[in-house]
Protein backbone atom coordinates (compact mmCIF):
# COMPACT_ATOMS: atom_id res chain seq x y z
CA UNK A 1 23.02 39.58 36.46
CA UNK A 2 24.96 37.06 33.98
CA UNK A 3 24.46 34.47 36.43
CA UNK A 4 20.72 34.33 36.24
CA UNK A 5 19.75 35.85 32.90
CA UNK A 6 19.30 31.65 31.21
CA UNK A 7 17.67 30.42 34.35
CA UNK A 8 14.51 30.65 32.63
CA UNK A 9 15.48 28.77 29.58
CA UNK A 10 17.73 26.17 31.56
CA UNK A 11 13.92 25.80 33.15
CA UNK A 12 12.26 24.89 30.33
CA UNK A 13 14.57 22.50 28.49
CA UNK A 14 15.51 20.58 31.97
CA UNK A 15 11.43 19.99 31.85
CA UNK A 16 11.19 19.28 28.14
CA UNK A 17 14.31 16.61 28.04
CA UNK A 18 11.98 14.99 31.11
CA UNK A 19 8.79 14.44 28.74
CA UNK A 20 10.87 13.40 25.80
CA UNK A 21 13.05 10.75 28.74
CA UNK A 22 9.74 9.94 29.94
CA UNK A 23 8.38 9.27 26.56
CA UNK A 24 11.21 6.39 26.03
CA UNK A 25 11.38 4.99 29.44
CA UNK A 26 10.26 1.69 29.93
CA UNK A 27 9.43 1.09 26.12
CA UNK A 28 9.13 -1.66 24.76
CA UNK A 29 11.92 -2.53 21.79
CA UNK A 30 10.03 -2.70 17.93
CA UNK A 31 12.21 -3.50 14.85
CA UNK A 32 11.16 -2.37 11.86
CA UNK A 33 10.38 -5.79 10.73
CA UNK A 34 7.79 -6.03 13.66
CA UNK A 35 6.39 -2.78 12.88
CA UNK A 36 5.62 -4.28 9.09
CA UNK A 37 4.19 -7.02 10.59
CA UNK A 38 1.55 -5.38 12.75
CA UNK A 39 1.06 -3.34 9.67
CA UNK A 40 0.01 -5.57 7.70
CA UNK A 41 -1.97 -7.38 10.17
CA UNK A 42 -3.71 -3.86 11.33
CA UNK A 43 -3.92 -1.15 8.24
CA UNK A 44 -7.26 -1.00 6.86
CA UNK A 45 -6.17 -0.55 2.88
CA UNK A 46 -4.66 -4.22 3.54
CA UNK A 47 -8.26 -5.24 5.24
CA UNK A 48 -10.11 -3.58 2.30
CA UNK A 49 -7.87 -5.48 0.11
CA UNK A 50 -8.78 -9.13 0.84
CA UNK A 51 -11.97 -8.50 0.69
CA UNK A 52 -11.86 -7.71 -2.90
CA UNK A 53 -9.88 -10.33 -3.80
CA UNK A 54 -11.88 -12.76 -1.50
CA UNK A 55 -15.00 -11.85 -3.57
CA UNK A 56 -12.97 -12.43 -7.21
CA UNK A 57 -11.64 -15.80 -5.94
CA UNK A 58 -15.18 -16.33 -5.55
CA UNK A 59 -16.46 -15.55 -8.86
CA UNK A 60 -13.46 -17.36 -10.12
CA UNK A 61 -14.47 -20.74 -8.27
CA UNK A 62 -18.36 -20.48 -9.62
CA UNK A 63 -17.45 -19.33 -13.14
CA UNK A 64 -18.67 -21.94 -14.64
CA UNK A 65 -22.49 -21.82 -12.62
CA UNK A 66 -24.08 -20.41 -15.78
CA UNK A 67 -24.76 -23.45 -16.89
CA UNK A 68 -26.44 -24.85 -13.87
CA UNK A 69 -29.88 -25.97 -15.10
CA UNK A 70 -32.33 -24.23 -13.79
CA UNK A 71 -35.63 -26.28 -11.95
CA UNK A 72 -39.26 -25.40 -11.26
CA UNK A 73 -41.90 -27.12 -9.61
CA UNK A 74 -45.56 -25.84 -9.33
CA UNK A 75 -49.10 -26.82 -8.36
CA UNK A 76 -52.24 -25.19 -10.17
CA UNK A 77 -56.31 -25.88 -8.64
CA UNK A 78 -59.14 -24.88 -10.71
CA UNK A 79 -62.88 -25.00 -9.94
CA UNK A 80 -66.18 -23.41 -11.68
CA UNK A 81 -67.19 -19.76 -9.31
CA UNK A 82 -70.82 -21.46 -9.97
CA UNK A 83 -69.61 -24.77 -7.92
CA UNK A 84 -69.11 -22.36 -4.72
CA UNK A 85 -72.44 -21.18 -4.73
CA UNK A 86 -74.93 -24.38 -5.61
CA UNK A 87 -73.47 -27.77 -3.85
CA UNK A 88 -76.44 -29.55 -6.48
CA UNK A 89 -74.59 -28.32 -10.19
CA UNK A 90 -72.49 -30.31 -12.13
CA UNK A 91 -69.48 -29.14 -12.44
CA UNK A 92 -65.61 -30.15 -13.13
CA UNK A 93 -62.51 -29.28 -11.41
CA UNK A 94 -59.21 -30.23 -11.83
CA UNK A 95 -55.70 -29.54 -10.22
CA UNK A 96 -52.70 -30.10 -11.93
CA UNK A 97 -48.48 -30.83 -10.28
CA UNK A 98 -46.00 -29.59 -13.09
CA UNK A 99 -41.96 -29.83 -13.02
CA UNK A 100 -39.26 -28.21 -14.89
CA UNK A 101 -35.87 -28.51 -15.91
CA UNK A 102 -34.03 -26.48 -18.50
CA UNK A 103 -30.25 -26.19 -19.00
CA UNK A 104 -28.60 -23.18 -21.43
CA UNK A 105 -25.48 -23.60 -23.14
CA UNK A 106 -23.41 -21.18 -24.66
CA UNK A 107 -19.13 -20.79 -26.36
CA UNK A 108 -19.52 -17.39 -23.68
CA UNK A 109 -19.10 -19.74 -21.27
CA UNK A 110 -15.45 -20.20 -21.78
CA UNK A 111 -14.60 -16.67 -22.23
CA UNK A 112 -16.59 -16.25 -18.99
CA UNK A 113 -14.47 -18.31 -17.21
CA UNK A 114 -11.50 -16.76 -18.87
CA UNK A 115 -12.81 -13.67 -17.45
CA UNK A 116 -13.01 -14.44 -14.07
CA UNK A 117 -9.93 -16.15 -13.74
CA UNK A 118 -8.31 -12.88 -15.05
CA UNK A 119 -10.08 -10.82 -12.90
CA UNK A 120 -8.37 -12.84 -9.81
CA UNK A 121 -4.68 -13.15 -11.25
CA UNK A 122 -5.04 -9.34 -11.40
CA UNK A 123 -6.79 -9.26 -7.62
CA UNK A 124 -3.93 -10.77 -6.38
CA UNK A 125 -1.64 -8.58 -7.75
CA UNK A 126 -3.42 -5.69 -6.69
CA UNK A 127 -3.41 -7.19 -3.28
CA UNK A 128 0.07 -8.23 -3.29
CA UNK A 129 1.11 -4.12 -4.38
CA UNK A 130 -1.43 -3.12 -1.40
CA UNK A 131 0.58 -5.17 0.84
CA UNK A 132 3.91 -3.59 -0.64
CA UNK A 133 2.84 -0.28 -0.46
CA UNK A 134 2.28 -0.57 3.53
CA UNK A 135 5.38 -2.06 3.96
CA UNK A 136 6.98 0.74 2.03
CA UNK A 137 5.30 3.33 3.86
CA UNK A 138 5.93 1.90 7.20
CA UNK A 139 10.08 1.40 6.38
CA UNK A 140 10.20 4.70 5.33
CA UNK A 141 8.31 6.04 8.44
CA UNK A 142 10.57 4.12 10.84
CA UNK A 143 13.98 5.12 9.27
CA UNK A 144 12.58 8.25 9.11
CA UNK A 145 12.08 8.43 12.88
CA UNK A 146 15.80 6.60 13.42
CA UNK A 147 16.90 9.84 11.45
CA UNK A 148 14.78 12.34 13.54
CA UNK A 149 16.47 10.48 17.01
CA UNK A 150 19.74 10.28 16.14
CA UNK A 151 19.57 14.25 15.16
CA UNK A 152 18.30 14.81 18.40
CA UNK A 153 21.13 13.03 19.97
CA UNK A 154 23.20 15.34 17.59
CA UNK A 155 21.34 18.77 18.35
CA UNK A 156 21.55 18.17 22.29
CA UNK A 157 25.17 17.21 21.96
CA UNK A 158 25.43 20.41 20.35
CA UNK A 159 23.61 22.09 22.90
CA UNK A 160 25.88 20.52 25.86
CA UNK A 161 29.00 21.63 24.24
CA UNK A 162 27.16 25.13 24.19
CA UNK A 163 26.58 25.15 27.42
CA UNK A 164 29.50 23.77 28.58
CA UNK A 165 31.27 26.88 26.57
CA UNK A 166 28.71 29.52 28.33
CA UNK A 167 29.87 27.88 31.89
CA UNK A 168 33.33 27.66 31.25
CA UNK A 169 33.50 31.53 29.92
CA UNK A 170 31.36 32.44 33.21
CA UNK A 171 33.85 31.13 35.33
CA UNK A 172 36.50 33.18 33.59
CA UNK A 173 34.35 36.24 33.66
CA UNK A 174 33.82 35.93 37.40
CA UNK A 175 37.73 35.44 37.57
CA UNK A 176 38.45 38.45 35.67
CA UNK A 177 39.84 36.63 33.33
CA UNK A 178 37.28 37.09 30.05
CA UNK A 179 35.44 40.35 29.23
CA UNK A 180 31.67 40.09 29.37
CA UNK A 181 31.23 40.52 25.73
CA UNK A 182 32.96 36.71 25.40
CA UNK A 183 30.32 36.10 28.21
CA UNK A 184 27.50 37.16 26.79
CA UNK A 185 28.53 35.81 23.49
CA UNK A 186 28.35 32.32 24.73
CA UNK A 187 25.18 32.84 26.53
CA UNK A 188 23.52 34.17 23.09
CA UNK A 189 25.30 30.89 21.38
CA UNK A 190 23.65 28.74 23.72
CA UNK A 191 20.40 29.99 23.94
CA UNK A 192 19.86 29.89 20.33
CA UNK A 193 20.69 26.29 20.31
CA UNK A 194 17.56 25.65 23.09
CA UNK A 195 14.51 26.42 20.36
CA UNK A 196 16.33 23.85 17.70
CA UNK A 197 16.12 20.76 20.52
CA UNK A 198 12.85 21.64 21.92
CA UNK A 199 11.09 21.38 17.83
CA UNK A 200 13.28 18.44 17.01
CA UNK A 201 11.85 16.49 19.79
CA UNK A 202 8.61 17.81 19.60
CA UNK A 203 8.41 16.68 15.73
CA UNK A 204 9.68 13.29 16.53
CA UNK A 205 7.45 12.57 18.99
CA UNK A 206 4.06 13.99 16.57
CA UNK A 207 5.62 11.58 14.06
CA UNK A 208 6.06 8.70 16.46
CA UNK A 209 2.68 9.35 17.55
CA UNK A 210 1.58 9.03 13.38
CA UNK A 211 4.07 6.14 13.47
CA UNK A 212 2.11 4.44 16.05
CA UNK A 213 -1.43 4.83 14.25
CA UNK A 214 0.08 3.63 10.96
CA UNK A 215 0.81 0.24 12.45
CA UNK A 216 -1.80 -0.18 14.68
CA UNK A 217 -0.01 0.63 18.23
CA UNK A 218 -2.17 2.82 20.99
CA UNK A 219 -0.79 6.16 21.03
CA UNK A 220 0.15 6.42 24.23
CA UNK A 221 1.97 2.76 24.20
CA UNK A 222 5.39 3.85 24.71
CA UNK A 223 8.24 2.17 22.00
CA UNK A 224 11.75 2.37 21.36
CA UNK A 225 13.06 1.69 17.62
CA UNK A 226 15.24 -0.65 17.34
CA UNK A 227 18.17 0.31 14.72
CA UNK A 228 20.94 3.01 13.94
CA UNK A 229 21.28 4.55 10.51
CA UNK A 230 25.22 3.67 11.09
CA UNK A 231 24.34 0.23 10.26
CA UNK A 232 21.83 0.57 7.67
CA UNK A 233 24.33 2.27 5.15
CA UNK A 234 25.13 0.44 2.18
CA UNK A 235 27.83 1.23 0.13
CA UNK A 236 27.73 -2.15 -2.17
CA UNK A 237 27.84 -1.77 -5.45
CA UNK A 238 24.07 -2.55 -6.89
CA UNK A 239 23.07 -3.20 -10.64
CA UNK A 240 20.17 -5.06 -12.67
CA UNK A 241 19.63 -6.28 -15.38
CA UNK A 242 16.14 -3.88 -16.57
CA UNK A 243 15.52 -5.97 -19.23
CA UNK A 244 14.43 -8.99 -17.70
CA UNK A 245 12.39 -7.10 -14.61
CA UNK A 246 8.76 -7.98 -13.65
CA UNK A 247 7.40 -5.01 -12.23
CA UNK A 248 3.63 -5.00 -11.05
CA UNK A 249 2.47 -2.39 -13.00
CA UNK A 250 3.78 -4.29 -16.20
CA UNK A 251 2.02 -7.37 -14.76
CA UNK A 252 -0.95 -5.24 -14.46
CA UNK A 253 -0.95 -4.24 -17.78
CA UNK A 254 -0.44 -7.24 -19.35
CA UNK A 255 -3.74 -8.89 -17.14
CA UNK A 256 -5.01 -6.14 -18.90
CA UNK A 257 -4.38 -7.16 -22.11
CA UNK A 258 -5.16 -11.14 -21.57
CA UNK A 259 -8.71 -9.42 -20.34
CA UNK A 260 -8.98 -7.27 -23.41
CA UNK A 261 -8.30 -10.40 -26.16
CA UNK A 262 -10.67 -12.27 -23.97
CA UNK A 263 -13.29 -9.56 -24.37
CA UNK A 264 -12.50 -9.73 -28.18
CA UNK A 265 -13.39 -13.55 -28.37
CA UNK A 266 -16.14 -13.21 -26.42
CA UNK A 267 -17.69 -10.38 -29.19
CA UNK A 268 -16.95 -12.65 -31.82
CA UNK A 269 -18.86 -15.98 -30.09
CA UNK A 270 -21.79 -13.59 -29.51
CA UNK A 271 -21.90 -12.46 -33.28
CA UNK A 272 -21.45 -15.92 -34.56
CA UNK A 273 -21.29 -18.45 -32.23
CA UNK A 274 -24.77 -20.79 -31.27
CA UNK A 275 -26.32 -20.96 -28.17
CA UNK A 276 -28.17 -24.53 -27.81
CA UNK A 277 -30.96 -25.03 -24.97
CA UNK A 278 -32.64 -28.51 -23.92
CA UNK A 279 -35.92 -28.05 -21.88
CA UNK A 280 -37.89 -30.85 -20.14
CA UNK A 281 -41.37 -30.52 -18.73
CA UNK A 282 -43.29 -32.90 -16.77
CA UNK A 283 -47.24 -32.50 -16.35
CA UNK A 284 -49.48 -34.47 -14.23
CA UNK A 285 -53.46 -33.56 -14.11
CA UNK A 286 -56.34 -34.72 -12.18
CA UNK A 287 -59.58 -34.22 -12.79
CA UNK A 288 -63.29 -34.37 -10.01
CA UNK A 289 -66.76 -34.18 -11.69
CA UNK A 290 -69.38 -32.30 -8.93
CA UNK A 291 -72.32 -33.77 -7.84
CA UNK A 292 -73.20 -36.33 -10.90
CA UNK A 293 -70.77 -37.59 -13.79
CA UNK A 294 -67.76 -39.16 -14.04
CA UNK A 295 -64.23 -37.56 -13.79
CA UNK A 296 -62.31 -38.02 -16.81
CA UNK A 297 -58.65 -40.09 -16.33
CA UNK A 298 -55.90 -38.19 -14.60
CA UNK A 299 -53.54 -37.03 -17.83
CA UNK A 300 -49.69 -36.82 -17.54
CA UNK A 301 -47.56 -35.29 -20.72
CA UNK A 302 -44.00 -35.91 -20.11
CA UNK A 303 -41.88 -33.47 -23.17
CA UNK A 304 -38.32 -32.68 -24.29
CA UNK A 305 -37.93 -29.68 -26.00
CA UNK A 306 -34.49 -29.08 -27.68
CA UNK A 307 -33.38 -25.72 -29.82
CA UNK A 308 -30.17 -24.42 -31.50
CA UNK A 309 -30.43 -20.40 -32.24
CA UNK A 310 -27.30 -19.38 -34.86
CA UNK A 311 -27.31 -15.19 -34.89
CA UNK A 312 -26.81 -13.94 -37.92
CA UNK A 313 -26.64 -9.99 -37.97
CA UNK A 314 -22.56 -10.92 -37.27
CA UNK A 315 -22.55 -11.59 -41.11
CA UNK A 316 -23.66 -7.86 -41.44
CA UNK A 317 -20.07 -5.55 -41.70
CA UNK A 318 -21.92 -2.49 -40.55
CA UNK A 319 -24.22 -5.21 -37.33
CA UNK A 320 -23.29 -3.52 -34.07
CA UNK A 321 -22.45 -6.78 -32.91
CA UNK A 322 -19.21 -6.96 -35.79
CA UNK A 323 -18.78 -2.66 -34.22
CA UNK A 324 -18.50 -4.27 -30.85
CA UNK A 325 -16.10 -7.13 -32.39
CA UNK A 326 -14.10 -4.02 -34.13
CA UNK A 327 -13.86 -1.96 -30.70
CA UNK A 328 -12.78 -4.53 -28.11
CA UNK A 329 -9.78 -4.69 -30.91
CA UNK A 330 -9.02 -1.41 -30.60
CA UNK A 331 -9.27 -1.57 -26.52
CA UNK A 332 -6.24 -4.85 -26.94
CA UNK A 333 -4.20 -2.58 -29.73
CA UNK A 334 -4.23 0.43 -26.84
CA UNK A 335 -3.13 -2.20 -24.52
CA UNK A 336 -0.89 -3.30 -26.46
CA UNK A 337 0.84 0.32 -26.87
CA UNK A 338 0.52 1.17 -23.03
CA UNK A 339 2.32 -2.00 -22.48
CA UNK A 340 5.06 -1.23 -24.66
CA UNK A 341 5.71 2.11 -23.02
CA UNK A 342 5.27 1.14 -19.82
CA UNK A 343 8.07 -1.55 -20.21
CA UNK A 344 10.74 1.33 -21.77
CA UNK A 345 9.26 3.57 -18.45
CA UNK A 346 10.77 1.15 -16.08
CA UNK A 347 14.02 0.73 -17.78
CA UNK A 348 13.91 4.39 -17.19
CA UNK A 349 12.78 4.28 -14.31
CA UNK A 350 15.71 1.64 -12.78
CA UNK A 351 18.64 3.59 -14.56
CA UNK A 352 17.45 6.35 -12.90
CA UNK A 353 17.39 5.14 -9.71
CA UNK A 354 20.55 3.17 -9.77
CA UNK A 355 22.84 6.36 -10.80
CA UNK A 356 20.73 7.95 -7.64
CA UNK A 357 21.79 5.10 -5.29
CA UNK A 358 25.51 5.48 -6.88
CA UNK A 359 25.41 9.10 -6.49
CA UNK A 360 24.31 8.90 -3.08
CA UNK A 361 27.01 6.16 -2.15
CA UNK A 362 29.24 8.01 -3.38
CA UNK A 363 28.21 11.45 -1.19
CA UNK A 364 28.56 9.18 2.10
CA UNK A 365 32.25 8.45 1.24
CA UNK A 366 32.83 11.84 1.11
CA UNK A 367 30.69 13.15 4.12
CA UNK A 368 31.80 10.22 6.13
CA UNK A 369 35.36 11.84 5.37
CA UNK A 370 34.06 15.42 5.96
CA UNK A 371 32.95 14.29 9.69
CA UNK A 372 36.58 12.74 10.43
CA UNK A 373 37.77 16.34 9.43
CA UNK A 374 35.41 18.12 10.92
CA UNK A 375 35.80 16.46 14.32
CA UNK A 376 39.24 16.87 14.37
CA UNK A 377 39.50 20.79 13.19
CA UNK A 378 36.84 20.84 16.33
CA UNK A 379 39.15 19.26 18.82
CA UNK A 380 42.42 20.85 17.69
CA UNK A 381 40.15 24.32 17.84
CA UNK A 382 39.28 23.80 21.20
CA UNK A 383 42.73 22.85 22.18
CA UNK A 384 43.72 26.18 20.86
CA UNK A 385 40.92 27.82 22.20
CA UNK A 386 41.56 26.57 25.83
CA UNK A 387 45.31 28.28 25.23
CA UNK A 388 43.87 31.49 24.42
CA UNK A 389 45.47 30.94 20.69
CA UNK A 390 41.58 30.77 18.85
CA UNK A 391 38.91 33.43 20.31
CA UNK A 392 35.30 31.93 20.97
CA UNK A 393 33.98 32.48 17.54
CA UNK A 394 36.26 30.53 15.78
CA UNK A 395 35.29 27.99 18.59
CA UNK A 396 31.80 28.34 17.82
CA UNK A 397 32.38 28.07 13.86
CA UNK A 398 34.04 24.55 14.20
CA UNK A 399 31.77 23.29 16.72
CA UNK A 400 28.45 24.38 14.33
CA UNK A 401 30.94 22.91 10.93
CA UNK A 402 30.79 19.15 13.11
CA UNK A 403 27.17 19.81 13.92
CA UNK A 404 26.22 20.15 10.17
CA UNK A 405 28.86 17.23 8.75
CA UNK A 406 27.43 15.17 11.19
CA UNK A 407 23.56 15.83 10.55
CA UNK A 408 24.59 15.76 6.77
CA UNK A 409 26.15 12.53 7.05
CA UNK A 410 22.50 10.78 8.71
CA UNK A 411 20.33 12.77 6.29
CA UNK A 412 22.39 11.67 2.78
CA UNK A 413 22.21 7.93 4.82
CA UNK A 414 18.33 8.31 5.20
CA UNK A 415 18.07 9.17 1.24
CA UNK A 416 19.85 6.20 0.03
CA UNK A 417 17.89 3.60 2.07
CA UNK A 418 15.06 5.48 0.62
CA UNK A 419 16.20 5.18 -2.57
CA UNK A 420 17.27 1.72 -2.31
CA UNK A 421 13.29 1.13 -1.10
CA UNK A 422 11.73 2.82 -3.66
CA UNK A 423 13.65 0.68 -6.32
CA UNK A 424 12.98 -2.85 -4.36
CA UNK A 425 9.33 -1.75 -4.70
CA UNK A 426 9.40 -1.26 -8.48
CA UNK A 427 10.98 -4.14 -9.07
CA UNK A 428 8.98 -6.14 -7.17
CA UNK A 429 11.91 -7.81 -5.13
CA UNK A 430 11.52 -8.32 -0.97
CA UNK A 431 12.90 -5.32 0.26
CA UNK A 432 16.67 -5.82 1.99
CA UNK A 433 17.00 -7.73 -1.14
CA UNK A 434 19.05 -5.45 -2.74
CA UNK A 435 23.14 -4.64 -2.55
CA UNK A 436 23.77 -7.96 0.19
């Protein structure tokens, strides 16, 4: 009855360690560097992104079309209703050709310009931190999947040496040489193990399968990362110096500012400033007498019109023009303030990290030395164990204390490249930048 009672779960892991072979076999090899670049070349927020700043590199490059004079030709006929109806009156018609040309000018024109060339400094910013925000998304995702792999490898380890213990104490028990409580024992030990494989492959494949979306891959293109966590840990030392970092939110803000005191100059040219306008028309008129008379000589006018208009309600304290003046102001002052803050945020924001990066350093120096322990303790254990000097559980106990060092060791790894990431991002560095 011992012999048989795990045939059914032997069953079903023999078939699920076939999809999740299957799964890997024959994949192609993507680094994580790849993987960024297909990102970028495939996510739809990066997409979305050019075309904004597309369109304010646009408005940038015809800033200046306001003033464009503006032209306007046109043609005018007349003739008497009483000429349609008796070919013998007298009558006069006349038909006229008329041109156009007028050209505005205005001190808003330079603060338009200002505007726009604002508007797309900023737009590349934002599109530069939509870039930057893939990229950290899709790092993160693909040591995030090296971490999920390399517990697998861990967690069917574990389940091998399980096995291997349920075997070993069946041969004994058929020997007469272990009771069938040590049997059974093992068999429970193993079993238990079975569940924890099948969801950690079953996660790691739904997240490859996310993984695969993210960057723009089929989902049923089969990959293979290329990578360890063993060689991403970094245990340099890494500082900065917070004063003297860029970060694009402070770059942000302060395009936000230059906008606002741009705003504020163009309130002032529209309470005080003049606006000047030139005009020139062109007339040329022709005139046919009906049945009898002569038609009088064609006519052409030919003017220039010129005009200067000086508002004067920015004089007035209380003008809403001189309100408008006083609450762009207040916009730059808030601005201003935001700024400030944002700037002591970040220092924040980089101490912060780098004691969490130094922390976390410092926790893989001691795990690393808790797995050399742990792996030893196991062997000697099993030594003993194989002696008859340590009973299974104790077996058991050291083999699950390696298990957890060892899965401990790759998750603390996975939080500092995280957190060495997350910082590269604020500052606004290339990420691998920092600790070479």
């Amino acid at each position: 009855m011992v012999n048989h009672r795990y045939y059914n779960s032997m069953k079903r892991t023999v078939i699920l360690s076939a999809i999740f072979m299957t799964a890997l076999f024959g994949a192609g090899a993507l680094s994580v560097d790849e993987a960024v670049e297909l990102a970028k070349k495939n996510n739809v927020s990066v997409t979305r992104a050019q075309i904004t700043l597309d369109a304010a590199k646009r408005t940038k490059n015809h800033s200046w079309n306001s003033i464009s004079p503006t032209a306007s030709v046109g043609a005018t006929s007349s003739i008497p209703i009483d000429a349609l109806s008796d070919s013998e009156s007298n009558y006069t018609a006349n038909m006229a050709l008329s041109a156009t040309l007028s050209l505005s000018l205005s001190t808003n024109l330079y603060t338009s310009m200002q505007s726009a060339k604002i508007n797309y400094e900023s737009g590349k910013l934002t599109f530069d931190d939509a870039v930057k925000s893939v990229e950290l998304s899709v790092r993160e995702a693909f040591y995030g999947l090296l971490y999920e792999k390399e517990n697998i490898v861990l967690q069917e380890k574990n389940l091998e040496i399980a096995k291997n213990q349920y075997t070993s104490n069946l041969a004994r028990y058929n020997q007469g040489r272990l009771s069938e409580i040590d049997v059974l024992s093992a068999e429970v030990n193993y079993k238990s193990k079975i569940p924890t494989v099948e969801s950690a492959r079953t996660t790691y494949l739904n997240d490859l399968d996310s993984f695969k979306q993210a960057v723009g891959l089929p989902t049923d293109e089969k990959i293979e990362l290329e990578g360890s966590l063993d060689d991403l840990i970094n245990l340099n030392e890494i500082s900065l110096d917070s004063q003297n970092v860029q970060s694009s939110s402070i770059k942000l803000l302060e395009y936000k500012l230059a906008a606002a005191k741009n705003t504020v100059l163009e309130k002032r040219f529209s309470a005080f400033a003049p606006s000047l306008n030139a005009s020139l028309n062109w007339r040329d008129q022709y005139w046919y007498m009906g049945y009898e008379g002569t038609a009088p000589d064609p006519t052409k006018t030919t003017s220039l019109t010129l005009s200067a208009t000086i508002p004067l309600d920015g004089l007035l304290p209380w003008s809403v023009r001189n309100d408008a003046i006083d609450s762009a102001k207040d916009s730059a002052a808030d601005l201003e303030l935001q700024l400030e803050n944002e700037k002591k945020n970040l220092k924040r924001t980089i101490d912060s990290s780098l004691r969490s990066i130094k922390q976390s350093q410092e926790s893989i120096k001691y795990k690393q030395a808790n797995v050399t322990l742990a792996q030893k303790t196991y062997d000697m254990t099993q030594e003993a164990y194989n002696r008859g000097a340590k009973d299974l559980l104790t077996l058991q106990n050291a083999n699950t204390s390696l298990l957890n060092a060892q899965v401990s060791l790759k998750n603390e790894t996975l939080t500092l490249i995280k957190a060495i990431l997350n910082l590269e991002n604020t500052i606004g560095v290339p990420f691998g930048t920092l600790g070479k």
